[in-house]
N, C-alpha and C. Protein backbone atom coordinates (compact mmCIF):
# COMPACT_ATOMS: atom_id res chain seq x y z
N UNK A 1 14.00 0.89 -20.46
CA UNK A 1 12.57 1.18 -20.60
C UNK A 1 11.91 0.27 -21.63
N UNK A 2 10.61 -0.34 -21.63
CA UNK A 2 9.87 -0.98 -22.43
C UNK A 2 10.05 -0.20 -23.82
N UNK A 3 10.23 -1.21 -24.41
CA UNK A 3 10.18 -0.66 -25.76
C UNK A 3 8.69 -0.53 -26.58
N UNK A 4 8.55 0.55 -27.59
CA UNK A 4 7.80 1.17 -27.85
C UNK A 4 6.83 0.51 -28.86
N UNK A 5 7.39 -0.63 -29.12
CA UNK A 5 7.00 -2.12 -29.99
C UNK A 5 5.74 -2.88 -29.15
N UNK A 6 6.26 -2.49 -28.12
CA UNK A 6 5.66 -3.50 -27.22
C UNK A 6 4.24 -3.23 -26.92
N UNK A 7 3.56 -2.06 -26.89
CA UNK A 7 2.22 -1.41 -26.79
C UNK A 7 1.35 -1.66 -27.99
N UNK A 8 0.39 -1.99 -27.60
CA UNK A 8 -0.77 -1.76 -29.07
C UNK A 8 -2.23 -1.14 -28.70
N UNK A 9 -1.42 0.46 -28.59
CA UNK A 9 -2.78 1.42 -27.79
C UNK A 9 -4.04 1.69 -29.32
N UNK A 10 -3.46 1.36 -30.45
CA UNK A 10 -4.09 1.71 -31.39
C UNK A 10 -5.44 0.46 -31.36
N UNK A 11 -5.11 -0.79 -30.83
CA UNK A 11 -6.10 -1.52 -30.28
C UNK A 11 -7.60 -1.35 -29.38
N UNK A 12 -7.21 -0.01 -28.50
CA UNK A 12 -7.74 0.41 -27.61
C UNK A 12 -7.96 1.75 -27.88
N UNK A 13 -7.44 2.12 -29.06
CA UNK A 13 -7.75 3.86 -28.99
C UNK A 13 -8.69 3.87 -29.04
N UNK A 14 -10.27 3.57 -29.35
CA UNK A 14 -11.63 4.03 -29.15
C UNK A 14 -12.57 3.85 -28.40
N UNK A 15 -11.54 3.17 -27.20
CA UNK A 15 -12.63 2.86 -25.69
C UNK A 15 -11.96 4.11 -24.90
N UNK A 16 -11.31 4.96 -25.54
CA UNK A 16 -11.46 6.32 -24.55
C UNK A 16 -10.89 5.76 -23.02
N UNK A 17 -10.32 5.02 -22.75
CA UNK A 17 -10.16 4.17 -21.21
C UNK A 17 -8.60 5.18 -20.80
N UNK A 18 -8.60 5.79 -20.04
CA UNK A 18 -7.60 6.31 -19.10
C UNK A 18 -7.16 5.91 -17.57
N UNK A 19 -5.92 6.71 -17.11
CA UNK A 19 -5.59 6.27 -15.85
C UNK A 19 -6.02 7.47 -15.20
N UNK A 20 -6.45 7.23 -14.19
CA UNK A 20 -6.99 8.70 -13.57
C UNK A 20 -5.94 8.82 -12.42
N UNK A 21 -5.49 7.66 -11.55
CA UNK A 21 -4.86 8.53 -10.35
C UNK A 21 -3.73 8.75 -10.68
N UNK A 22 -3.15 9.68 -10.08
CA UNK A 22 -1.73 9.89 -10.14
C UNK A 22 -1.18 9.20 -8.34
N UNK A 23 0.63 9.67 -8.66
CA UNK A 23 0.98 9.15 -7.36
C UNK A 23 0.46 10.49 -6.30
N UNK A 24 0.27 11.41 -6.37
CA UNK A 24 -0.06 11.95 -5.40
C UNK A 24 -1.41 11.52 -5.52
N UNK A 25 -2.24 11.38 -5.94
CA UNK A 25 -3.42 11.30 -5.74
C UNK A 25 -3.58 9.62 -4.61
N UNK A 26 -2.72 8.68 -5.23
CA UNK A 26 -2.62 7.47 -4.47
C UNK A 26 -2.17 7.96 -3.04
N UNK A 27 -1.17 8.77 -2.71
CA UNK A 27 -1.06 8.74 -0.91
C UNK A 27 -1.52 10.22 -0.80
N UNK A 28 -2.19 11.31 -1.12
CA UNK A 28 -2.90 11.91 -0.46
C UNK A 28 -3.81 11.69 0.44
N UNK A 29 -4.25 12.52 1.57
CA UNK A 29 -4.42 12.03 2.79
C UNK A 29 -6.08 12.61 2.61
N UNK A 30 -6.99 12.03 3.11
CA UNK A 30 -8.30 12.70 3.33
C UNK A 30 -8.27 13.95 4.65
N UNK A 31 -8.63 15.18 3.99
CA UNK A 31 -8.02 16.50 4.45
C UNK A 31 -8.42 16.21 5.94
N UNK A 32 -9.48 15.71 6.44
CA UNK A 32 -9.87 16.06 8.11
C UNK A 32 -9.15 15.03 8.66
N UNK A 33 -8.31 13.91 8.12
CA UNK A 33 -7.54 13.25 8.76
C UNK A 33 -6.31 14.16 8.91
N UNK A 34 -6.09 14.61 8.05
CA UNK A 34 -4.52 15.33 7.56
C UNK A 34 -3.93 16.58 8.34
N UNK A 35 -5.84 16.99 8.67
CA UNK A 35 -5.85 18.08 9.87
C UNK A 35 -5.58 17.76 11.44
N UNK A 36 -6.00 16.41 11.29
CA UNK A 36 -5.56 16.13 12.64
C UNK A 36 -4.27 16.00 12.55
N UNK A 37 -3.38 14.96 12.08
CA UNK A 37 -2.41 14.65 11.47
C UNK A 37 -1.04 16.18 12.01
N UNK A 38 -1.31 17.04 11.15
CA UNK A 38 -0.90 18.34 11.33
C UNK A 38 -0.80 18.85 12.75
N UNK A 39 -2.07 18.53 13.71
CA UNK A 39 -2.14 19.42 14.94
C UNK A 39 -0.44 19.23 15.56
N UNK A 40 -0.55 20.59 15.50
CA UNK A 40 1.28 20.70 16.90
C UNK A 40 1.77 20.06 17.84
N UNK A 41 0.31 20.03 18.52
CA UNK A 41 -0.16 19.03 20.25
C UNK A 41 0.41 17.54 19.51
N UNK A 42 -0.05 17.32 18.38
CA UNK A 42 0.11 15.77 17.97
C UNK A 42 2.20 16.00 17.70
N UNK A 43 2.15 17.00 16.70
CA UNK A 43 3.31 16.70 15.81
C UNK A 43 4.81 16.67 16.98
N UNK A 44 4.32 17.97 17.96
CA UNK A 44 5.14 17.82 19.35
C UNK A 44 6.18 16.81 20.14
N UNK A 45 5.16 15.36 19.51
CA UNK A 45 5.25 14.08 20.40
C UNK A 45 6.63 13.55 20.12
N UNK A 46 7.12 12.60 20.77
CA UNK A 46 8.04 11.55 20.32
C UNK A 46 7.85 10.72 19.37
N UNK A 47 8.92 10.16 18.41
CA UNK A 47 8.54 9.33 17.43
C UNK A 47 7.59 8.00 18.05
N UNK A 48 7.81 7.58 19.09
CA UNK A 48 6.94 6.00 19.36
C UNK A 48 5.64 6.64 19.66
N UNK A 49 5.63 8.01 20.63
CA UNK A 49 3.87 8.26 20.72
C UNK A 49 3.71 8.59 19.78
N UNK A 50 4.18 9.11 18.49
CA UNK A 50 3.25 10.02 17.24
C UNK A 50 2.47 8.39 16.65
N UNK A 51 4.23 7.05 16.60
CA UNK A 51 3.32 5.67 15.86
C UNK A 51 2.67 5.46 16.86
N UNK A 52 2.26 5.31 18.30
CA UNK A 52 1.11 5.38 18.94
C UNK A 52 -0.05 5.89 18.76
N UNK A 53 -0.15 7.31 18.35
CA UNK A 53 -0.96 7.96 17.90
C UNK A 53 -1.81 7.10 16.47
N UNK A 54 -1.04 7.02 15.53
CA UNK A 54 -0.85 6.45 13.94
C UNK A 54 -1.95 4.96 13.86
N UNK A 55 -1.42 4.43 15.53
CA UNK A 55 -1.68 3.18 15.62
C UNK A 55 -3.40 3.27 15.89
N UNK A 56 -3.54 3.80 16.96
CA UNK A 56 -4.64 4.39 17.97
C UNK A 56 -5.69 4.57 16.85
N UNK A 57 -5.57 5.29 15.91
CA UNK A 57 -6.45 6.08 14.68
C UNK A 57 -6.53 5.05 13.54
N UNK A 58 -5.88 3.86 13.44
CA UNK A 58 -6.33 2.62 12.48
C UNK A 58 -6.92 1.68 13.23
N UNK A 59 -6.79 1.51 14.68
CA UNK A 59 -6.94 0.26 15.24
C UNK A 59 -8.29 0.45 15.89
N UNK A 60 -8.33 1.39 16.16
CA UNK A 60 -9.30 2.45 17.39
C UNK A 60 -9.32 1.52 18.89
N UNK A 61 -10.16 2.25 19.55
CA UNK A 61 -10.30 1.10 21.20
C UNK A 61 -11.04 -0.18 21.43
N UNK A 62 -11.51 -0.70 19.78
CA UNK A 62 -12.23 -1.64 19.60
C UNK A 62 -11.20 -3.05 19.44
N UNK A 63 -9.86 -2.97 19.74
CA UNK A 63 -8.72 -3.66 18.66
C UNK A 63 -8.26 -3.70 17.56
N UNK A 64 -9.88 -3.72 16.87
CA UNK A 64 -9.81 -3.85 15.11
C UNK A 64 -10.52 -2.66 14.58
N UNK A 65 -10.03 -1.24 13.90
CA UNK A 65 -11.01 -0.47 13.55
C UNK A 65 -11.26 -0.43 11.72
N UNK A 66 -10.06 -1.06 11.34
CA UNK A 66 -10.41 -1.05 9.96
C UNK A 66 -10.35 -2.43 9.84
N UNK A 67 -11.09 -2.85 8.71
CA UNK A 67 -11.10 -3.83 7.86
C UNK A 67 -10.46 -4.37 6.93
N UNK A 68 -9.75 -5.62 7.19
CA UNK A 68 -8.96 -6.22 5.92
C UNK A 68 -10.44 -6.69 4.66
N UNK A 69 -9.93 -5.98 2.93
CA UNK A 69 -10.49 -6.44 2.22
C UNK A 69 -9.99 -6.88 1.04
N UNK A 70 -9.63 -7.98 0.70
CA UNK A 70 -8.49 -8.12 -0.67
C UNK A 70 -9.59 -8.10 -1.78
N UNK A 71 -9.10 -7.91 -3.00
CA UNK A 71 -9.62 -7.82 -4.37
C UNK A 71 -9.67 -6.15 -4.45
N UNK A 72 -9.85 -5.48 -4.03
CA UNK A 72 -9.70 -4.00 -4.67
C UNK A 72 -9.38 -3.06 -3.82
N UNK A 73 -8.15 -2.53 -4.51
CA UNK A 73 -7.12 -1.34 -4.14
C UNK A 73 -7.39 0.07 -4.33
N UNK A 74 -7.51 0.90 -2.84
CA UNK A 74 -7.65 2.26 -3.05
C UNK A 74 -6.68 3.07 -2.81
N UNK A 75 -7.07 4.45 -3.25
CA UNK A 75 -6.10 5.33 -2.79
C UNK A 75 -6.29 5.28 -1.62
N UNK A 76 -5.63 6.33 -0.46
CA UNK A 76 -5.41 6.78 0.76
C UNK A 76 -6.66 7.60 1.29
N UNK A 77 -7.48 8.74 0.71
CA UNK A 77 -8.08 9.14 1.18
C UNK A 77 -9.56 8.20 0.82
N UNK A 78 -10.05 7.36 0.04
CA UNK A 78 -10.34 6.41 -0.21
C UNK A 78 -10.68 5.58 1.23
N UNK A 79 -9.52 4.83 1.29
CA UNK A 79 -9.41 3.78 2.02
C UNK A 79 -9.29 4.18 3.38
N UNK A 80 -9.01 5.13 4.02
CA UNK A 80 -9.46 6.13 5.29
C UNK A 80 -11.19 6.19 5.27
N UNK A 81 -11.88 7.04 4.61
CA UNK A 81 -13.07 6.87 4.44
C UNK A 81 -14.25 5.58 4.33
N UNK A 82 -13.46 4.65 3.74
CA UNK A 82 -14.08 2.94 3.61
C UNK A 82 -13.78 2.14 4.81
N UNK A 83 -13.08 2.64 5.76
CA UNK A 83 -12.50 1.91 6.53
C UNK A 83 -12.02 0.78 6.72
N UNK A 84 -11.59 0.21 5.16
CA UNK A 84 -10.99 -1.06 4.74
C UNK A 84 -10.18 -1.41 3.46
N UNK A 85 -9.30 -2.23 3.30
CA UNK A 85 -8.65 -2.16 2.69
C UNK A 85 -8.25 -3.60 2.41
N UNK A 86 -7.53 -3.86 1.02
CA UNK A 86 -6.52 -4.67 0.86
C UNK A 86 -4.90 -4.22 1.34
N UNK A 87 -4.11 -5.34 1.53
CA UNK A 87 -2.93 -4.90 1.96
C UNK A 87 -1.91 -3.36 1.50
N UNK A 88 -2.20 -3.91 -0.15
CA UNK A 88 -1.16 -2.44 -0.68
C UNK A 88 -2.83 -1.38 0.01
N UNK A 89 -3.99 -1.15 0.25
CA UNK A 89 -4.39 0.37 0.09
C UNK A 89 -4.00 1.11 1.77
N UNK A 90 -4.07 -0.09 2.23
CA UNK A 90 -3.65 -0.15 4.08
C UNK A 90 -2.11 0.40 4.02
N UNK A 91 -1.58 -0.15 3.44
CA UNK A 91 -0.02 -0.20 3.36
C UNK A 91 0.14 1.39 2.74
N UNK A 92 -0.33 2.06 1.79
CA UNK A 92 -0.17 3.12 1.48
C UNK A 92 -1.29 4.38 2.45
N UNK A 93 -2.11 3.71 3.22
CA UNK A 93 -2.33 4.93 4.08
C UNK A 93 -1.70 4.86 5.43
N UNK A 94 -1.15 3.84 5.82
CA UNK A 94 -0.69 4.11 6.82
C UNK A 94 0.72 4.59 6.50
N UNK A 95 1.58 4.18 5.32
CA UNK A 95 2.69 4.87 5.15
C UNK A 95 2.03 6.28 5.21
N UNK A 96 1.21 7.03 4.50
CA UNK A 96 0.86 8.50 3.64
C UNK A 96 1.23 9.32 5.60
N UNK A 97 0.17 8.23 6.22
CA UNK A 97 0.11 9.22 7.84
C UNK A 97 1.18 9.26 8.18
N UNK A 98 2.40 8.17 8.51
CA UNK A 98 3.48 7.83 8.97
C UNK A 98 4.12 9.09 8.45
N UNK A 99 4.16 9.80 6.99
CA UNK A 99 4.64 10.66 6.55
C UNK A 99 4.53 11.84 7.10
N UNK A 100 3.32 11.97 7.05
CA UNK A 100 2.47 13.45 7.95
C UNK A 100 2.93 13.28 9.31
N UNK A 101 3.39 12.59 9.71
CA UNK A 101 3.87 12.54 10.99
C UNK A 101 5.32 12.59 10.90
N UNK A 102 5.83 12.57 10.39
CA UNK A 102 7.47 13.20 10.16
C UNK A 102 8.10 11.83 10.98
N UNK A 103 7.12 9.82 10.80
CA UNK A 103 8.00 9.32 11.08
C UNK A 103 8.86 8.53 10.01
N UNK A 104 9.99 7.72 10.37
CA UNK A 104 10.77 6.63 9.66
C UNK A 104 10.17 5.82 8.56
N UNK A 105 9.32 5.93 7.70
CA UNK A 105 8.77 4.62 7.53
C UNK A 105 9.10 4.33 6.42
N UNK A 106 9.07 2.91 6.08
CA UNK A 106 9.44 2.25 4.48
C UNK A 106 8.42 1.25 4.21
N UNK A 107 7.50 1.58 2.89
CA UNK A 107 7.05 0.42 2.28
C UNK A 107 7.95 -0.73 2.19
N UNK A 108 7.31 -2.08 2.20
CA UNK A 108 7.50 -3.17 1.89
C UNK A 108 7.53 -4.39 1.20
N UNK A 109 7.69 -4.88 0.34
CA UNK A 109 7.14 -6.74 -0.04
C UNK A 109 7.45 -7.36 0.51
N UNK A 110 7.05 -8.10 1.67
CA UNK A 110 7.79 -9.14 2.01
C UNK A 110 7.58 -10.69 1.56
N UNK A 111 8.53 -11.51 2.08
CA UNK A 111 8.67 -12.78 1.43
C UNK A 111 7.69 -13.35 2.16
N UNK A 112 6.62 -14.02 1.06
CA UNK A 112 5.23 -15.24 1.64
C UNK A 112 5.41 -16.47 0.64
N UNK A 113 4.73 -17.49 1.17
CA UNK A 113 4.49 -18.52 -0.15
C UNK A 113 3.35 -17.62 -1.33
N UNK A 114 3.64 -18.37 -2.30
CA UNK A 114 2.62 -17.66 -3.38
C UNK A 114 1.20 -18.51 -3.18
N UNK A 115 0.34 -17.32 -3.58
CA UNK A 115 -1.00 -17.69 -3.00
C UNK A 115 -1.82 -17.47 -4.67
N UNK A 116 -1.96 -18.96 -5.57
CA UNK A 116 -2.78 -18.02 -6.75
C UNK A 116 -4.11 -18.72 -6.38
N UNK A 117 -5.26 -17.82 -7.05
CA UNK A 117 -6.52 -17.62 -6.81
C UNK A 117 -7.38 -17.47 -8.74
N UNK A 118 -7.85 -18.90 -9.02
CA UNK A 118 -8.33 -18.59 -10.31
C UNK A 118 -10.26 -18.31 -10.26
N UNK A 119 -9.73 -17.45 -11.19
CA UNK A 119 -11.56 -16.62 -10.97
C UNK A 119 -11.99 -16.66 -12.42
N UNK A 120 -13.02 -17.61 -13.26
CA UNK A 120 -13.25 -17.69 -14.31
C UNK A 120 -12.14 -17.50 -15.24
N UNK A 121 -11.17 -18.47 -15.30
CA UNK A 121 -10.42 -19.08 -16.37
C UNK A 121 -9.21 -17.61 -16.00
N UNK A 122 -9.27 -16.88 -15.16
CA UNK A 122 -8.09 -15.74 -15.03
C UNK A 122 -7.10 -16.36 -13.55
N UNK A 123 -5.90 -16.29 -13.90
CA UNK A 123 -4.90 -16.70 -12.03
C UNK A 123 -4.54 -15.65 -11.93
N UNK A 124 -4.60 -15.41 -10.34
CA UNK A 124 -4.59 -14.37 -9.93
C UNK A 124 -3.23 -14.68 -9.10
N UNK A 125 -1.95 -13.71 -8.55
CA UNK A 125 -0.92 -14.63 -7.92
C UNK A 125 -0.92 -13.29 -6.92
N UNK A 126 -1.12 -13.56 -5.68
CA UNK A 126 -0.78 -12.24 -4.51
C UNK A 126 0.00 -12.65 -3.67
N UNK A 127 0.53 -11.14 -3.75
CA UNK A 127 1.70 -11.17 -2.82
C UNK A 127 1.50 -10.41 -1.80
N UNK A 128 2.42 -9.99 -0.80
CA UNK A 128 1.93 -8.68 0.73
C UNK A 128 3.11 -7.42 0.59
N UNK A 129 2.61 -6.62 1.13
CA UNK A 129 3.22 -5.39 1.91
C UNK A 129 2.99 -5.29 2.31
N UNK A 130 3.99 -4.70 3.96
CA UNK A 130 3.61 -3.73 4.68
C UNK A 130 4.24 -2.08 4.98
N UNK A 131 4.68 -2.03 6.25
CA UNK A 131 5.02 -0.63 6.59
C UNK A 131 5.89 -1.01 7.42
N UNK A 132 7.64 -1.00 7.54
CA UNK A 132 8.53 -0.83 8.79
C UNK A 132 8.62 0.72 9.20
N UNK A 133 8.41 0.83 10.33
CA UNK A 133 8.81 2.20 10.71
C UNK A 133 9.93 2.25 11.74
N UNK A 134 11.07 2.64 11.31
CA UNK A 134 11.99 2.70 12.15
C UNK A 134 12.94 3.43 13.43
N UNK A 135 13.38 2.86 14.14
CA UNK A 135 13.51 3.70 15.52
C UNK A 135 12.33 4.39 16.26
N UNK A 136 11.35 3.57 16.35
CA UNK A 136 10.18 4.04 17.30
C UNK A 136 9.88 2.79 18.33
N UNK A 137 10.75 2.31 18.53
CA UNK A 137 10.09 1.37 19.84
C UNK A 137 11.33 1.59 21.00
N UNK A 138 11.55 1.34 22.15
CA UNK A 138 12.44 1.72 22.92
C UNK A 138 13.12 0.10 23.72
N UNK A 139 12.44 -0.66 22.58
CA UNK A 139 12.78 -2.49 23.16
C UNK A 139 13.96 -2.76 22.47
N UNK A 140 15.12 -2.89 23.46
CA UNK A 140 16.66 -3.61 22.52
C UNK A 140 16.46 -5.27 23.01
N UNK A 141 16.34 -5.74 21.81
CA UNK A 141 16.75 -7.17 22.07
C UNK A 141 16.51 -7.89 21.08
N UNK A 142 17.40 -9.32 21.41
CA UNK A 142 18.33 -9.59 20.05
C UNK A 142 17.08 -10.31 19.01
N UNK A 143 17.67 -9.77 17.70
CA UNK A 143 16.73 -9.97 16.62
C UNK A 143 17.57 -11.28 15.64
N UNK A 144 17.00 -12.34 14.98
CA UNK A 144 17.93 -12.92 14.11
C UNK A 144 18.05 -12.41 12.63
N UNK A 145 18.47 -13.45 11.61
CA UNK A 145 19.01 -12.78 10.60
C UNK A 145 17.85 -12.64 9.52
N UNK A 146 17.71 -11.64 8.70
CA UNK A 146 16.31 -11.34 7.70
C UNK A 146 14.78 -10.67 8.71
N UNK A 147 15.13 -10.92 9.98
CA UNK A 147 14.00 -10.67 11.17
C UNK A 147 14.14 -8.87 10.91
N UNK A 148 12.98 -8.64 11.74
CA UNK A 148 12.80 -6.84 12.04
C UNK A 148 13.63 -6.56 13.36
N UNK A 149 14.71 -5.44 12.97
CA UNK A 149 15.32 -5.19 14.48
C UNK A 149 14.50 -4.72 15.35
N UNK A 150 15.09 -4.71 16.82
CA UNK A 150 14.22 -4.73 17.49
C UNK A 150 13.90 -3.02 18.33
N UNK A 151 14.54 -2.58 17.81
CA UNK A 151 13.87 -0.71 17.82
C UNK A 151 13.30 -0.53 16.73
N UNK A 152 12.54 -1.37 15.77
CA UNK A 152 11.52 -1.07 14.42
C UNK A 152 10.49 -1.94 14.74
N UNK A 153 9.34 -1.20 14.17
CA UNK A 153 7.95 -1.75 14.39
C UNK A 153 7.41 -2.01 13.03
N UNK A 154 6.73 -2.87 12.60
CA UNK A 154 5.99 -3.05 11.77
C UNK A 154 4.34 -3.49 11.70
N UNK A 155 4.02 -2.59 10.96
CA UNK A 155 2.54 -2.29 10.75
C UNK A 155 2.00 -3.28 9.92
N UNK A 156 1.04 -4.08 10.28
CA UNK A 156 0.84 -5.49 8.82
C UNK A 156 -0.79 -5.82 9.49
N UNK A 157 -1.72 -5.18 8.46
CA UNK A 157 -3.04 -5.91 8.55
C UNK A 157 -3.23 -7.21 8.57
N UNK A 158 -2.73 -7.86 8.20
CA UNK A 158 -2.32 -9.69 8.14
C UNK A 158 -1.07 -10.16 8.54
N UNK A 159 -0.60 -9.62 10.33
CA UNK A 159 0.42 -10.27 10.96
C UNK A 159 0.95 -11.33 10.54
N UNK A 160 0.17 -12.45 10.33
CA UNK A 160 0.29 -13.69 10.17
C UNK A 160 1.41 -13.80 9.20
N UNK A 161 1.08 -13.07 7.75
CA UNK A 161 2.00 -13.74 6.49
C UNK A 161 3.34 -12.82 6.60
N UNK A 162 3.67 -11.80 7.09
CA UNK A 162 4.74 -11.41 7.09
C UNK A 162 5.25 -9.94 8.20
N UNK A 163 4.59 -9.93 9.25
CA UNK A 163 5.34 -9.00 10.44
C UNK A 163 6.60 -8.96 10.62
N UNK A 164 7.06 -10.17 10.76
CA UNK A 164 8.65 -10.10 11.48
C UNK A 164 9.83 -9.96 10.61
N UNK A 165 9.49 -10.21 9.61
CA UNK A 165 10.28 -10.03 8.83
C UNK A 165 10.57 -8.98 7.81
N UNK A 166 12.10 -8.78 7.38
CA UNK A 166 12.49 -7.62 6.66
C UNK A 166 12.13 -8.03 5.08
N UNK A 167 11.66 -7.02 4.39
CA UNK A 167 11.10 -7.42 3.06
C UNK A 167 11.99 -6.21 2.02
N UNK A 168 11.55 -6.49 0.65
CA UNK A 168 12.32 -5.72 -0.37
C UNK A 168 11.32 -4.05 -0.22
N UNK A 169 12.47 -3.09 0.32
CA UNK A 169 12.13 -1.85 0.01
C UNK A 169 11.53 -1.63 -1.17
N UNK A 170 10.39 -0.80 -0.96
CA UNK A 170 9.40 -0.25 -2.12
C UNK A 170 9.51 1.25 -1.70
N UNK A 171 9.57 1.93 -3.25
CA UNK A 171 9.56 3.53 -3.32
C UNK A 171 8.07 3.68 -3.77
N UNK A 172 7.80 4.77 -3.68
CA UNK A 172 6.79 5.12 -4.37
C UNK A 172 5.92 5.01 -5.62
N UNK A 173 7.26 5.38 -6.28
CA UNK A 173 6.86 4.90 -7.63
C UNK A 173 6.67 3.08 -8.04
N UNK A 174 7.59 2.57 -7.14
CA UNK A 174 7.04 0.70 -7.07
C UNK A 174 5.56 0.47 -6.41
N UNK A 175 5.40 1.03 -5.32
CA UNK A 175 3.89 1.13 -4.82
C UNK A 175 2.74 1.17 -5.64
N UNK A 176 3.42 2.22 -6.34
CA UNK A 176 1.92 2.70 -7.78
C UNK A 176 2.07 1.45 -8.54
N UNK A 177 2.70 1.11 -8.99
CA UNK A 177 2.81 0.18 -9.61
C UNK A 177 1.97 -0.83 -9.43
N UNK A 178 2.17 -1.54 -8.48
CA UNK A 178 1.59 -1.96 -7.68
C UNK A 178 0.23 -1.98 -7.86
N UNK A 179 -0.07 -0.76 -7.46
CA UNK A 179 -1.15 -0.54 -7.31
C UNK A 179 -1.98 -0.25 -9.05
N UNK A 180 -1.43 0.15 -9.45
CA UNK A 180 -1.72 0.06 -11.17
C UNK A 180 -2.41 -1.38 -11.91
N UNK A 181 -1.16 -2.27 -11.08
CA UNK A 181 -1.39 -3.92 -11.99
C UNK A 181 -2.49 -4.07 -10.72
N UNK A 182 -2.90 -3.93 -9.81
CA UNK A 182 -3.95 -4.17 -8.93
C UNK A 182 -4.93 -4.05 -9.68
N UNK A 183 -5.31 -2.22 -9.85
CA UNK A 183 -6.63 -2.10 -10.29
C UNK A 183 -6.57 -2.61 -11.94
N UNK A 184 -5.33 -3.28 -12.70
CA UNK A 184 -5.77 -4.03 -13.85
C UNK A 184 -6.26 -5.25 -13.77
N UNK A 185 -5.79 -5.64 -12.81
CA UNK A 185 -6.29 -6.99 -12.77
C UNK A 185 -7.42 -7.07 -12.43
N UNK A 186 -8.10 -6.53 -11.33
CA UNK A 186 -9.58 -6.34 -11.36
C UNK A 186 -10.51 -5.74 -12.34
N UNK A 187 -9.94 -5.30 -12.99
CA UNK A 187 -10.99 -4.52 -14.61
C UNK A 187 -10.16 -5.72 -15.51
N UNK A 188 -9.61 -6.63 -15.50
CA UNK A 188 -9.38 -7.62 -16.19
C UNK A 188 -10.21 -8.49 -15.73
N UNK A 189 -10.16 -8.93 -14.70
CA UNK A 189 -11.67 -10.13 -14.43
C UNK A 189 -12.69 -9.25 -14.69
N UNK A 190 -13.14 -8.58 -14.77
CA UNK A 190 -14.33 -7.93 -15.00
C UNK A 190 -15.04 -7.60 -16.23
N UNK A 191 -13.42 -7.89 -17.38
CA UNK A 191 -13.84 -7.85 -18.97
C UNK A 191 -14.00 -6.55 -19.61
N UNK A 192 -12.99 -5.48 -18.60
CA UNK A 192 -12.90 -4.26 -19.38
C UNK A 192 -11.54 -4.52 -19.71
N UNK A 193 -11.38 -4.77 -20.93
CA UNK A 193 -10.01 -4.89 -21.36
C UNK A 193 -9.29 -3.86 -21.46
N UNK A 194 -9.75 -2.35 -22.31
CA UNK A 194 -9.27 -1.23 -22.53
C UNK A 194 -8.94 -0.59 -20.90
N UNK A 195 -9.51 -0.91 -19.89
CA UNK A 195 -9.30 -0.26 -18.68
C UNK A 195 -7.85 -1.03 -18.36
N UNK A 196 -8.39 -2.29 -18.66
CA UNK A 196 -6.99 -3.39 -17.88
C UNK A 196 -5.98 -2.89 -18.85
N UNK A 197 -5.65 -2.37 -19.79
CA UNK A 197 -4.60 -2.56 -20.54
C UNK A 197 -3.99 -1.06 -20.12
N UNK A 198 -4.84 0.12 -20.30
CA UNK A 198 -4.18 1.48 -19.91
C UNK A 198 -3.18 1.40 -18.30
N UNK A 199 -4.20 0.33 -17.29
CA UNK A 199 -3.54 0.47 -16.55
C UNK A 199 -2.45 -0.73 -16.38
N UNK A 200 -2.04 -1.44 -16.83
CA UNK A 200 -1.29 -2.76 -17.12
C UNK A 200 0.26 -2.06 -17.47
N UNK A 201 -0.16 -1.16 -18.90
CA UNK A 201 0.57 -0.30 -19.30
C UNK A 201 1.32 0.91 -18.15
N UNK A 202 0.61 1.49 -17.66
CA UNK A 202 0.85 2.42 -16.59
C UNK A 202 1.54 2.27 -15.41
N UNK A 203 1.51 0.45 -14.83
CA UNK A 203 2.21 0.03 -13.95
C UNK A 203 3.61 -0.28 -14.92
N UNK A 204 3.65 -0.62 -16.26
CA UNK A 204 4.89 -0.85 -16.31
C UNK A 204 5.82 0.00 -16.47
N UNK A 205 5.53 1.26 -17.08
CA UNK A 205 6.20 2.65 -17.50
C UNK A 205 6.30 3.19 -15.78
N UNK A 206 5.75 3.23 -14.49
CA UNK A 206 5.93 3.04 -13.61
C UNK A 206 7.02 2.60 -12.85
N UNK A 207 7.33 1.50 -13.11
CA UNK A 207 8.29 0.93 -12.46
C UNK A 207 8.25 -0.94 -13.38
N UNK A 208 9.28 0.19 -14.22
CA UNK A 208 8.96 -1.76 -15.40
C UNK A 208 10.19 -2.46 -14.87
């Protein structure tokens, strides 16, 4: 664990700056999704129609129903409601449903080139996740090595940088994380330091 040297909250003790979400609060589900989610008729199904279902309700009959948006990370019921997202807020609502649906699924990092992005004298370095969900497709055929087998599906708002491939398992508590140094880094370009630091701090006691 980080050692206790390493903090200087006494810096920041009088901007009052806290972390507000917790991990449940990050994959809680927005309740009228959650209700659908729940219905019997739905939960009934086979694992590939329930990720059919899963799929159907992000994508809608338009192809595209949500929106890729990088620079700021929401929770789940959040990012259901906005109908857009950066990778980790996508990545944690479609895991949260995948859950409510009693299927397979595992957060992700997978391997991309590094992409940094400098925004007034700050580098920014992003990386991806997605969602494997496993044993829901009914296609056997041959997969190569580091690739996604081929009875697992993967969910990736940005196919492009990493679908096919198998990436480093993320738990929950790595997710927040995640998602912690996210929303610091954006209240760090923004010049709230006391915000960036509570949560800087919070991703590392997290998963340091």
């Amino acid at each position: 664990p980080p050692l206790q040297v390493a903090w200087q909250d006494q810096a920041f003790a009088d901007a009052g700056a806290v972390v507000s979400v917790t991990r449940e609060d990050l994959f809680r589900l927005d309740p009228d999704l959650a209700g659908k989610l729940a219905d019997p008729s739905v939960q009934r199904l086979g694992a590939a129609k329930r990720l059919q279902r899963l799929i159907a309700m992000l994508y809608g009959q338009q192809v595209k129903r949500f929106d890729y948006a990088a620079g700021h990370s929401t929770v789940a019921a959040e990012t259901w409601q906005l109908r857009r997202g950066d990778c980790l807020s996508l990545t944690v609502l479609a895991y949260a449903m995948g859950r409510a649906l009693k299927l397979d699924a595992q957060m992700q990092e997978v391997p991309v080139a590094a992409v940094f992005d400098r925004r007034d004298q700050l580098d920014f370095l992003s990386q991806h996740v997605n969602v494997l969900f496993r044993h829901t497709s009914p296609i056997e055929a041959p997969y190569g090595a580091g690739s996604v087998r081929s009875d697992h599906i993967v969910l990736d708002f940005e196919p492009e940088l990493g679908a096919r491939f198998l990436g480093e398992a993320l738990s929950d508590q790595a997710i927040l994380a995640r998602y912690y140094n996210n929303v610091a880094a954006e209240h760090l370009g923004k010049g709230r330091q006391a915000l960036a630091y509570v949560h800087f701090k919070a991703a590392i006691l997290a998963d340091p």
